[in-house]
C-alpha atoms as a PDB file:
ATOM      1  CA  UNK A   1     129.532  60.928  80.674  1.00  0.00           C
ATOM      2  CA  UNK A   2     127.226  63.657  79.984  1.00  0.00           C
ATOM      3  CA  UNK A   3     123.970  63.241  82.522  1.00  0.00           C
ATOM      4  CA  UNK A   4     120.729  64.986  82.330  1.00  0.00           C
ATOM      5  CA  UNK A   5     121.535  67.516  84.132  1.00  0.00           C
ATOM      6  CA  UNK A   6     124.295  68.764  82.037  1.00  0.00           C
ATOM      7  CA  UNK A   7     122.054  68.586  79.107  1.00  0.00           C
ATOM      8  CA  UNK A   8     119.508  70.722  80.673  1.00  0.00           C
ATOM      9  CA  UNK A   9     121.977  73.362  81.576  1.00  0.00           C
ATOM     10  CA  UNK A  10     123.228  73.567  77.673  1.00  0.00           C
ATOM     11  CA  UNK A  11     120.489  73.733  76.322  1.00  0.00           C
ATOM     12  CA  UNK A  12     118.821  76.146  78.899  1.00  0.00           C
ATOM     13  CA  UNK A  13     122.327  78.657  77.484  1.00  0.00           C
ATOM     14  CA  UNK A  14     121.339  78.054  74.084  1.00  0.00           C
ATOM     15  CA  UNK A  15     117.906  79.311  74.465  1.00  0.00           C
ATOM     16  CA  UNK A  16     118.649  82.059  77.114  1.00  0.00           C
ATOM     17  CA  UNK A  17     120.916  83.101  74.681  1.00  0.00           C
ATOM     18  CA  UNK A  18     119.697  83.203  70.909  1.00  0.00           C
ATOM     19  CA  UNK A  19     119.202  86.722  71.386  1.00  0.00           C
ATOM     20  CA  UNK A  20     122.583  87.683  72.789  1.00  0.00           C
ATOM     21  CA  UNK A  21     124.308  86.040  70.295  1.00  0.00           C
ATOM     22  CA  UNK A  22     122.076  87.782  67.607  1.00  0.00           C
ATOM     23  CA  UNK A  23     122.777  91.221  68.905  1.00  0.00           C
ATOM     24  CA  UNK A  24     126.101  90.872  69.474  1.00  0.00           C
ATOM     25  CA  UNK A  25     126.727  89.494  65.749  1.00  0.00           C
ATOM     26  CA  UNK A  26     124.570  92.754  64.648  1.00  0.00           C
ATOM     27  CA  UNK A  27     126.748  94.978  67.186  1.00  0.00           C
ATOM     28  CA  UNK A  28     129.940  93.854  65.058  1.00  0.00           C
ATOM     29  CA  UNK A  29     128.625  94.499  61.768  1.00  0.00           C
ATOM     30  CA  UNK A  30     127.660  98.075  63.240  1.00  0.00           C
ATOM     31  CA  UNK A  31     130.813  98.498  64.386  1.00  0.00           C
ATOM     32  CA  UNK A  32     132.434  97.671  61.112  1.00  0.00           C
ATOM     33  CA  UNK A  33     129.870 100.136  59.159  1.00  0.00           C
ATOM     34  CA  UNK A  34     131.294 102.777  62.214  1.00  0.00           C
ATOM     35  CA  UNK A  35     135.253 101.818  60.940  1.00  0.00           C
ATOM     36  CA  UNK A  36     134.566 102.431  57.094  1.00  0.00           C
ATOM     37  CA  UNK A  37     132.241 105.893  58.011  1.00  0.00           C
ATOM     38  CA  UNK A  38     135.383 106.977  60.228  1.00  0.00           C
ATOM     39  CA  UNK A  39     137.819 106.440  57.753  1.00  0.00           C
ATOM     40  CA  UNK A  40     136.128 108.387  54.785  1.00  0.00           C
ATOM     41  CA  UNK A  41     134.834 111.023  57.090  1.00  0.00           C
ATOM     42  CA  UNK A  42     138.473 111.886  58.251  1.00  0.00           C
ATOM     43  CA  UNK A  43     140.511 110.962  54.416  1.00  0.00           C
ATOM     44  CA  UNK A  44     137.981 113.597  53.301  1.00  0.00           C
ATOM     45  CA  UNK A  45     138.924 115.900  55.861  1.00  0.00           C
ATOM     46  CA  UNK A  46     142.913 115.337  55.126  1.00  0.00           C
ATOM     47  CA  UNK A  47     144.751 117.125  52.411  1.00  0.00           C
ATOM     48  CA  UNK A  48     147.712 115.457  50.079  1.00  0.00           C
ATOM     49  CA  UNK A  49     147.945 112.816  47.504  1.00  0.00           C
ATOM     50  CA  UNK A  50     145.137 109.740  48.175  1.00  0.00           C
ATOM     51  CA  UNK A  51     148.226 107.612  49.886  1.00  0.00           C
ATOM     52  CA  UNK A  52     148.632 110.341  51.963  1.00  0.00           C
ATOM     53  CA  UNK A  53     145.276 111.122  52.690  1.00  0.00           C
ATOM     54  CA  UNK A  54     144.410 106.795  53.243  1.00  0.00           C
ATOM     55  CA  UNK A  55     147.409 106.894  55.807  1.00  0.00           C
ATOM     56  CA  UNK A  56     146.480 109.849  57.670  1.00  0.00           C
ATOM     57  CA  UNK A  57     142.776 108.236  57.825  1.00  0.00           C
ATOM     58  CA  UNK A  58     144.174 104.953  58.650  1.00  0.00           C
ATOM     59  CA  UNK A  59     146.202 106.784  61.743  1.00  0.00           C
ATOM     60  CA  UNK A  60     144.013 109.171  62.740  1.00  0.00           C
ATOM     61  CA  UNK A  61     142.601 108.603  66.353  1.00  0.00           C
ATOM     62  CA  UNK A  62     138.540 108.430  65.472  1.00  0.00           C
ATOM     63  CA  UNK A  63     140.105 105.661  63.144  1.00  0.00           C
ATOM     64  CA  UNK A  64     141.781 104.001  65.657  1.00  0.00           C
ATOM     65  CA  UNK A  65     138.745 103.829  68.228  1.00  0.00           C
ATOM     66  CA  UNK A  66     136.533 102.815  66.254  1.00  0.00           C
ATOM     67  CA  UNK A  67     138.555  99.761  65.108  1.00  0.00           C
ATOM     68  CA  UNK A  68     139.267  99.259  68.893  1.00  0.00           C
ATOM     69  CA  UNK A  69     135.840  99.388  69.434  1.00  0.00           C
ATOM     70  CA  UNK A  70     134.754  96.746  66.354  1.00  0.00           C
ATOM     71  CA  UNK A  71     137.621  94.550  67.887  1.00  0.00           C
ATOM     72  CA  UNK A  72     136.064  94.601  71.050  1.00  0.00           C
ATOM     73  CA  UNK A  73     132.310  93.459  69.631  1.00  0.00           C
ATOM     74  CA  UNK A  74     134.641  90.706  67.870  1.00  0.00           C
ATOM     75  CA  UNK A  75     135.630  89.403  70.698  1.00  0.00           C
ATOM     76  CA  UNK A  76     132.258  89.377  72.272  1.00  0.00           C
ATOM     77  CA  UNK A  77     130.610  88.326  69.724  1.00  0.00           C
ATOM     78  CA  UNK A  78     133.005  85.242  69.447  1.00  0.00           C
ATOM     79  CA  UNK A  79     133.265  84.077  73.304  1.00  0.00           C
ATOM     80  CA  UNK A  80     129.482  83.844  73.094  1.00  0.00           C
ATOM     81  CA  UNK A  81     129.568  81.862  69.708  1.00  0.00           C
ATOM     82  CA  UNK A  82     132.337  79.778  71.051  1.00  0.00           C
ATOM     83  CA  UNK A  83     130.326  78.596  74.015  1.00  0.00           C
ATOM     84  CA  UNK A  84     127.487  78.215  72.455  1.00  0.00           C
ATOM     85  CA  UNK A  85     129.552  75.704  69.943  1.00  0.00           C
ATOM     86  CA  UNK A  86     130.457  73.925  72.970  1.00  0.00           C
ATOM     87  CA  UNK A  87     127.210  73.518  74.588  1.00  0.00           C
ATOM     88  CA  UNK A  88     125.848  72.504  71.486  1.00  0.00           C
ATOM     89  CA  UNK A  89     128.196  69.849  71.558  1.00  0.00           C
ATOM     90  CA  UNK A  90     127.537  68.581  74.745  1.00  0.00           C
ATOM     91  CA  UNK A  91     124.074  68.230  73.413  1.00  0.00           C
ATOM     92  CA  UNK A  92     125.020  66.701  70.119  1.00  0.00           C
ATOM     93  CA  UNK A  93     126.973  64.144  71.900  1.00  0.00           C
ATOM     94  CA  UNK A  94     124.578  63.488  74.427  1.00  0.00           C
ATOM     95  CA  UNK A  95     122.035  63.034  71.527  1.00  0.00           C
ATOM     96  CA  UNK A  96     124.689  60.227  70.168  1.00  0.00           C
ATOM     97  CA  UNK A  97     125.295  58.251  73.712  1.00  0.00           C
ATOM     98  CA  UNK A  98     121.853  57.921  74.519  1.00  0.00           C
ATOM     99  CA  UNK A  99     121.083  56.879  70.747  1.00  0.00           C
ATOM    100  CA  UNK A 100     124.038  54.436  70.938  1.00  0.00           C
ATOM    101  CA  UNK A 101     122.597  53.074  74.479  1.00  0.00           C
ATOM    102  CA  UNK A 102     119.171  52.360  72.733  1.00  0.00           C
ATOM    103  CA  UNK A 103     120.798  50.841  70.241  1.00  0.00           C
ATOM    104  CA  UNK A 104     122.625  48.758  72.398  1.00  0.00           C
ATOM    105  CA  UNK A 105     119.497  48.065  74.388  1.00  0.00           C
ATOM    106  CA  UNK A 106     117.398  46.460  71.777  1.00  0.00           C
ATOM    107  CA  UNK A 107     120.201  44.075  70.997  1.00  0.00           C
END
């Protein structure tokens, strides 16, 4: 099922990458802080009613980058979370075969 091999290579990903993970998680939350600065730099910079001024801000084009940009540190934030889920995983179930063949060993 899951030999040692493949248990070396997870959890040599987890460890290699702890600090990926960490700064990419840190790179979204700077990117969001970069979306809500954008939006209230340019609605203070617009004229009209608040609607009016929200919806210009909302499609303005320093707006719209910056949420492109956030969306982008989403997405690499999550592929690295999402194989780092898996990996643990493989360890987790390794963890519960080889505890299950002890188990069955001492029976």
């Amino acid at each position: 099922m899951i030999d040692n091999e493949r248990l070396e290579s997870a959890l040599a990903y987890l460890s290699h990458t702890d600090e990926l993970s960490a700064s990419l998680k840190a790179d979204v939350a700077r990117r969001e802080y970069a979306c809500d600065l954008a939006r209230r730099r340019v609605f203070l910079l617009a004229t009209g009613s608040i609607e009016e001024r929200k919806a210009f801000a909302e499609v303005h084009e320093d707006v719209q980058r910056a949420e492109g940009q956030r969306a982008d540190a989403i997405v690499a934030y999550e592929r690295i979370r999402a194989k780092r889920t898996t990996e643990a995983l493989i360890v987790d179930v390794w963890r519960s075969v080889e505890s299950s063949r002890r188990a069955g060993a001492m029976t």
